[in-house]
N, C-alpha and C. Protein backbone atom coordinates (compact mmCIF):
# COMPACT_ATOMS: atom_id res chain seq x y z
N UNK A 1 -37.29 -29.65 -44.33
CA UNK A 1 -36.61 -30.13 -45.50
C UNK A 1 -36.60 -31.66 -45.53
N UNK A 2 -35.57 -31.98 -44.74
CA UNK A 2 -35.80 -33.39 -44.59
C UNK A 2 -36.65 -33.87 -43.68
N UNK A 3 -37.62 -35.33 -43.65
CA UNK A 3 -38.29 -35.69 -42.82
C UNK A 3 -37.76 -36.97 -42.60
N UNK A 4 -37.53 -37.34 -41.08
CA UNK A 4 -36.78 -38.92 -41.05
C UNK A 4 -38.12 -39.36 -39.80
N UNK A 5 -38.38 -40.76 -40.71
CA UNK A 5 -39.27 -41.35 -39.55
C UNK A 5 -38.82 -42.91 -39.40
N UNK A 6 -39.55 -43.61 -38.61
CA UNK A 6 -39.33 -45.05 -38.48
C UNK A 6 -40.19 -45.87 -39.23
N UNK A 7 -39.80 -46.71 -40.12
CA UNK A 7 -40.68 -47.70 -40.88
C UNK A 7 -41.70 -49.04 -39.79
N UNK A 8 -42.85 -48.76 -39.76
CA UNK A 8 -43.32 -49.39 -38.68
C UNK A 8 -43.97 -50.60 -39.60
N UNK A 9 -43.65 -51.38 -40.27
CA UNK A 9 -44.50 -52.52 -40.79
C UNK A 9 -44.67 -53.79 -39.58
N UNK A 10 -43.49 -54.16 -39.11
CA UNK A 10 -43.95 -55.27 -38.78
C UNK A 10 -43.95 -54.95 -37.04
N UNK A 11 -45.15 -55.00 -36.84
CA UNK A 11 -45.58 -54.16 -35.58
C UNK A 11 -45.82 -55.73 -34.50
N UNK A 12 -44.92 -55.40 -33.69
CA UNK A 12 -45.18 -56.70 -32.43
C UNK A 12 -43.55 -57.70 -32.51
N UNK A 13 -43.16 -57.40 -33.26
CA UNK A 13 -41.63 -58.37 -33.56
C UNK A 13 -40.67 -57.15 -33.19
N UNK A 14 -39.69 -57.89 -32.58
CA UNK A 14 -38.48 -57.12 -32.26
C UNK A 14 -37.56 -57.02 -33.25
N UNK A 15 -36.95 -55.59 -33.46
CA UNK A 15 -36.22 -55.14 -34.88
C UNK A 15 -35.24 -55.16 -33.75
N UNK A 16 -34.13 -55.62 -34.94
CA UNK A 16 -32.75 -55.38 -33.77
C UNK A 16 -31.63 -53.92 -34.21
N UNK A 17 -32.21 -53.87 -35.46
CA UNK A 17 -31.54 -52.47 -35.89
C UNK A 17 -32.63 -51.35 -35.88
N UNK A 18 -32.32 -49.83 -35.96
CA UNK A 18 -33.17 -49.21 -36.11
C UNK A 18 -33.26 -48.78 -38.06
N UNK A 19 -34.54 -48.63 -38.21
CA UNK A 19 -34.44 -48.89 -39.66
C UNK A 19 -34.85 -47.08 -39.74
N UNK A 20 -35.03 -46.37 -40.81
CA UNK A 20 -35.29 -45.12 -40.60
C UNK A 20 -35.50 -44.84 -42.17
N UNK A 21 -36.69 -44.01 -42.88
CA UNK A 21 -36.55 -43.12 -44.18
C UNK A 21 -36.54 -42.38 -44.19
N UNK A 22 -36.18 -41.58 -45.02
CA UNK A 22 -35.61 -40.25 -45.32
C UNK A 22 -36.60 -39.89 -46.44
N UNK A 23 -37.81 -38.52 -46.03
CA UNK A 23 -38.32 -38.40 -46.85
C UNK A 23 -38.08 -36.76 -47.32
N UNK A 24 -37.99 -36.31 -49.13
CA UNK A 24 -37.27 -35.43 -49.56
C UNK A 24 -38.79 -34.22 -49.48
N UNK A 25 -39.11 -33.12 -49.24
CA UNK A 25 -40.03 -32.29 -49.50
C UNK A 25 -39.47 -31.60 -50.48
N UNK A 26 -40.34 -30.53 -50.84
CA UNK A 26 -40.34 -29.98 -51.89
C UNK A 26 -38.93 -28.55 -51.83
N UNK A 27 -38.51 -28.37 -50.90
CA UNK A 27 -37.90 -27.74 -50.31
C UNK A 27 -36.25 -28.16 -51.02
N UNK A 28 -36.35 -29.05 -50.81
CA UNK A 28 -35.06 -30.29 -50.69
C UNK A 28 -34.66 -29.99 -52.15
N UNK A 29 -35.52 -30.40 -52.76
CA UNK A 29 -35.21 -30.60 -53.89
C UNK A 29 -34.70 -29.72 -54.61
N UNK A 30 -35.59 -28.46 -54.30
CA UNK A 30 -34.67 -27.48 -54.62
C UNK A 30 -33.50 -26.46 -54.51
N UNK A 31 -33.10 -27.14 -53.39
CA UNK A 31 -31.61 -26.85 -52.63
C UNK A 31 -30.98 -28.16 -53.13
N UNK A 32 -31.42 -29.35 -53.25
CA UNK A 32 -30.15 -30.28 -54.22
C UNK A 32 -30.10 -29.49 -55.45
N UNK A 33 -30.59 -29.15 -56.37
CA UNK A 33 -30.69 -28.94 -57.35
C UNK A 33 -29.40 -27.80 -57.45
N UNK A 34 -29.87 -26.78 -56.77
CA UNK A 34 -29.00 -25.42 -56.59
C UNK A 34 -27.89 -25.83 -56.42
N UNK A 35 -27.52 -27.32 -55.35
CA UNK A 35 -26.22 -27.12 -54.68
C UNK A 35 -25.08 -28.43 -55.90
N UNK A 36 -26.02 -29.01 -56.91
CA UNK A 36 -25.51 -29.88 -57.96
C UNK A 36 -25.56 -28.47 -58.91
N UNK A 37 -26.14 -27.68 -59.03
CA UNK A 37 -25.89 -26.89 -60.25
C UNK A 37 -24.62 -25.51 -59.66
N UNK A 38 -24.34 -25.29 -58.44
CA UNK A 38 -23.31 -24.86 -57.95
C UNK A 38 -21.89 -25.48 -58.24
N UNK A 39 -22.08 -27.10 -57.86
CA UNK A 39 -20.96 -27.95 -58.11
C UNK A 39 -20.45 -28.43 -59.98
N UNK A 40 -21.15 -28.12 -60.55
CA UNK A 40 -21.34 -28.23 -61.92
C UNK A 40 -20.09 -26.76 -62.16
N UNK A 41 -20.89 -25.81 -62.08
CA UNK A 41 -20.71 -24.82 -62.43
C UNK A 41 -18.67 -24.19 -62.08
N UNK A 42 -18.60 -24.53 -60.43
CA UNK A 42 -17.53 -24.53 -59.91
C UNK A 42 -16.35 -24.92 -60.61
N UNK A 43 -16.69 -26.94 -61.10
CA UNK A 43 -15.73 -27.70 -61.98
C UNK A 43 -15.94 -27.32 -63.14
N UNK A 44 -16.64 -26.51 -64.03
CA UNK A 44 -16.78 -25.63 -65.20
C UNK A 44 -15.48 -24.74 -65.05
N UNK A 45 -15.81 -23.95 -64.10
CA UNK A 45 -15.18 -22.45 -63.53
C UNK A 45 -13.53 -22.73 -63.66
N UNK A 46 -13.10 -23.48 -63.14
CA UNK A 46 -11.83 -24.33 -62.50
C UNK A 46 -11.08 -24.61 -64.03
N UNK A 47 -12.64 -25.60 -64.54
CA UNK A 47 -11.70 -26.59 -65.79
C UNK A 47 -10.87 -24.90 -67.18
N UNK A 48 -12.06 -24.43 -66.86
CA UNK A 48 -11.81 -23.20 -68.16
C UNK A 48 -10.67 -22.52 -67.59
N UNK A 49 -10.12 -21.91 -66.59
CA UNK A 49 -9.32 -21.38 -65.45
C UNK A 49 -7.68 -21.81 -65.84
N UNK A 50 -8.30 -23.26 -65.83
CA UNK A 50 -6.68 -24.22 -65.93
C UNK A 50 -6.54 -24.06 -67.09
N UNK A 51 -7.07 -24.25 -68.32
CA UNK A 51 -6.85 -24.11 -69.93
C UNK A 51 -6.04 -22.75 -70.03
N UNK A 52 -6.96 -21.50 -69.11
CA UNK A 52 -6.40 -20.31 -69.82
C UNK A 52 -5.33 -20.42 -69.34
N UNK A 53 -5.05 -20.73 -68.39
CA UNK A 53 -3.54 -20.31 -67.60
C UNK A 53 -2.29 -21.66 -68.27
N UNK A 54 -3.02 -22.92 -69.02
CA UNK A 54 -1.86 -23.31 -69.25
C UNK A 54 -1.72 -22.76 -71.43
N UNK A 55 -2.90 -22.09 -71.89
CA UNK A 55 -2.60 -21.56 -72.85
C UNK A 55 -1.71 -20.69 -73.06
N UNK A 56 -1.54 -19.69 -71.91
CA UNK A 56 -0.52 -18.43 -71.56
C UNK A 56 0.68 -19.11 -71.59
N UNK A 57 0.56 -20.32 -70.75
CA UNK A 57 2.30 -20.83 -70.40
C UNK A 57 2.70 -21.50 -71.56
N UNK A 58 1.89 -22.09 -72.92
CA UNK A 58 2.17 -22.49 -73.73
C UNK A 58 2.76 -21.28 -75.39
N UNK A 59 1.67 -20.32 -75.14
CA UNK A 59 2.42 -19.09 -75.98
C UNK A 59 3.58 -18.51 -75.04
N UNK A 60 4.17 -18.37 -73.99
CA UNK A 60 5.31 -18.22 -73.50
C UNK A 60 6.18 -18.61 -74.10
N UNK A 61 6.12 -20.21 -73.79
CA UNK A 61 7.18 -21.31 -74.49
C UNK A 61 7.28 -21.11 -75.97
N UNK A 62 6.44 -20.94 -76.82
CA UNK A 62 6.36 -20.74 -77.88
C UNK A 62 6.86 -19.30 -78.38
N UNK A 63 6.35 -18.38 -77.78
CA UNK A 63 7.80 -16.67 -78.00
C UNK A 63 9.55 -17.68 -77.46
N UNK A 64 9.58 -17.97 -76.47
CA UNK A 64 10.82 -18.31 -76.09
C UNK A 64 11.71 -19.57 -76.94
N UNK A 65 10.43 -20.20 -78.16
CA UNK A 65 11.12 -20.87 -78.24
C UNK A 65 12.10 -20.03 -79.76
N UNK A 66 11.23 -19.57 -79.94
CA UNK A 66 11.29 -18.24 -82.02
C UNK A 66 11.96 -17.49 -80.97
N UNK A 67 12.90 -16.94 -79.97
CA UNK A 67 13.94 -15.96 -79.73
C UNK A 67 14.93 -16.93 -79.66
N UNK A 68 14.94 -18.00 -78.80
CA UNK A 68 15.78 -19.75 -78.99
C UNK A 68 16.50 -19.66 -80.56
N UNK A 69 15.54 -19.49 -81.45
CA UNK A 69 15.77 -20.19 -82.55
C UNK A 69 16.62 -18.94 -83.87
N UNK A 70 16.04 -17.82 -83.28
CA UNK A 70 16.68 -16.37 -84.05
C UNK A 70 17.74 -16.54 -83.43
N UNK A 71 18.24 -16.52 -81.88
CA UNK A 71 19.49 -16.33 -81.23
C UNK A 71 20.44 -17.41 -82.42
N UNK A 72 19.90 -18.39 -82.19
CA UNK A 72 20.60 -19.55 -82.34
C UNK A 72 21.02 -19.92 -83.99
N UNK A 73 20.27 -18.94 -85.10
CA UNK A 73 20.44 -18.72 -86.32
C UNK A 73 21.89 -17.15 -86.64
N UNK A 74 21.19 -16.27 -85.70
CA UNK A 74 22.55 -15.31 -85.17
C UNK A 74 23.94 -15.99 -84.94
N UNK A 75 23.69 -16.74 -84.38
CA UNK A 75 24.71 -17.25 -83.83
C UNK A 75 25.93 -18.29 -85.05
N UNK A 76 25.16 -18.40 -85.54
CA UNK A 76 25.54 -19.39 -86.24
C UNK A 76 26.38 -18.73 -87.61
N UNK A 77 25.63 -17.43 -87.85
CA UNK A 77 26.07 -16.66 -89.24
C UNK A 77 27.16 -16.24 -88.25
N UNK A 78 27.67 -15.21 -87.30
CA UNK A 78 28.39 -14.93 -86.95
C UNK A 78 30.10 -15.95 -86.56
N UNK A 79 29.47 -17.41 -86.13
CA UNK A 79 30.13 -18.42 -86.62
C UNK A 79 31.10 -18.49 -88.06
N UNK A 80 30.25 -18.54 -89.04
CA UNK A 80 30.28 -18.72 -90.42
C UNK A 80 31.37 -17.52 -90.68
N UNK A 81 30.98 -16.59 -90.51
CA UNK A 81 31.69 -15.59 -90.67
C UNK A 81 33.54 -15.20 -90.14
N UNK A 82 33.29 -15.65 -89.01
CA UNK A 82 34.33 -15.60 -88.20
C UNK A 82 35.44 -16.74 -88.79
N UNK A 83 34.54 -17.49 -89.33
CA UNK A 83 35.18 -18.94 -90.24
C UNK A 83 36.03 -18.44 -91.55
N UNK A 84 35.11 -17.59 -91.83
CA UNK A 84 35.61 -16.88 -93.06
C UNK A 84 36.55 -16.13 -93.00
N UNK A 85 37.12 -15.64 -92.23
CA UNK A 85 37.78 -14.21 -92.13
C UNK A 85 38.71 -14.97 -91.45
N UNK A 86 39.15 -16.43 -90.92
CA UNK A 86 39.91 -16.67 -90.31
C UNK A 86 40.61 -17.69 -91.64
N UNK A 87 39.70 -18.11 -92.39
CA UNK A 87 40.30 -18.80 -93.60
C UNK A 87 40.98 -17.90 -94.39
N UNK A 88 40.82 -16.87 -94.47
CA UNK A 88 41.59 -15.79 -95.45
C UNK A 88 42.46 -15.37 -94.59
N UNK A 89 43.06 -15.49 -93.59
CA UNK A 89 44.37 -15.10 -92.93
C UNK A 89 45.22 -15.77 -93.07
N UNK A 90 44.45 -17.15 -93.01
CA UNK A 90 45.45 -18.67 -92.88
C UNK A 90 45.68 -18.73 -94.86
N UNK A 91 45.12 -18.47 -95.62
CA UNK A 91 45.65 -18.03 -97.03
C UNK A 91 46.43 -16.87 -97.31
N UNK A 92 46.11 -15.65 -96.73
CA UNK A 92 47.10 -14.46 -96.96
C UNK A 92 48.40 -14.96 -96.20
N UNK A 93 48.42 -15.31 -95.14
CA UNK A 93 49.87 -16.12 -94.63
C UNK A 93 50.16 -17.21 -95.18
N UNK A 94 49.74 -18.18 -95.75
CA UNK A 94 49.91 -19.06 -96.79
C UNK A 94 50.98 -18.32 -97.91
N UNK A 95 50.28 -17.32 -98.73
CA UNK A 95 50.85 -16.83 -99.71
C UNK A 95 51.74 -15.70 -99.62
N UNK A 96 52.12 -15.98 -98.05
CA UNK A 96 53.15 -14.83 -97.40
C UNK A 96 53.25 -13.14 -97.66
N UNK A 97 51.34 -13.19 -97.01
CA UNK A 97 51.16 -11.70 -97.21
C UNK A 97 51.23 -11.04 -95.75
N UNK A 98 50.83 -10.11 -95.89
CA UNK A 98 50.90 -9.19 -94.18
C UNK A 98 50.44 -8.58 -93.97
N UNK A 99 50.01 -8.50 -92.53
CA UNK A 99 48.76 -6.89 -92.56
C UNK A 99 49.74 -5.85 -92.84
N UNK A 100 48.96 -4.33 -93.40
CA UNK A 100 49.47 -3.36 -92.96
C UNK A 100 49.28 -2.74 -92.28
N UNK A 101 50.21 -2.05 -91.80
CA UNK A 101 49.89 -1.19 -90.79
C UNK A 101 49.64 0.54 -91.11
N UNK A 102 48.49 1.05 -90.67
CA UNK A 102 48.60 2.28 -91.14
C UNK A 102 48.56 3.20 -89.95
C-alpha cells in the first residue's frame, strides 16, 4: 500500500535529518477513498439521527404545550364561573334573600 523510501539526491553530503516519501499505490487510494466515503457517510448518519430525535422532542413540546393551553382556558371558564355564582350570592344577600332549604 504504502511505499516509504529515502530521497537520495544529493549523494556524498551529509543530511542531518532523515528525509523520507511516501509513495501512494493504487491500492491506497482506494482504501482512502472507502475510508473518506465511510467518514462522510457516518457524519450524514449522525447529522439526520440528531434532527429526528430533536423533531420528536419538539412535537412533544408542542402536544404539551395545546394541553398547557386547553388546561389553562378550562381553567379560567371555571374561574369565571365560580365568579359568577359568587356575585349572585353577594346580591341575593344584598337584597336580603336566603337559600332554601328543602
Amino acid at each position: 500500500m504504502f511505499f516509504v523510501g529515502k530521497r537520495n539526491r544529493d549523494l556524498g553530503v551529509r543530511q542531518r535529518s532523515v528525509e523520507r516519501r511516501v509513495f501512494f499505490g493504487p491500492n491506497s487510494f482506494k482504501v482512502l477513498i472507502v475510508v473518506i466515503l465511510a467518514a462522510f457517510s457516518f457524519f450524514y448518519l449522525s447529522q439526520s439521527s440528531q434532527s429526528a430525535t430533536k423533531n420528536y422532542i419538539v412535537s412533544d413540546l408542542e402536544e404539551q404545550n395545546k394541553s398547557v393551553t386547553s388546561e389553562k382556558e378550562r381553567l379560567e371558564v371555571e374561574a369565571n364561573r365560580l365568579k359568577a355564582l359568587s356575585l349572585i350570592q353577594d346580591k341575593a344577600k344584598e337584597k336580603g334573600m336566603e337559600q332554601s332549604s328543602q
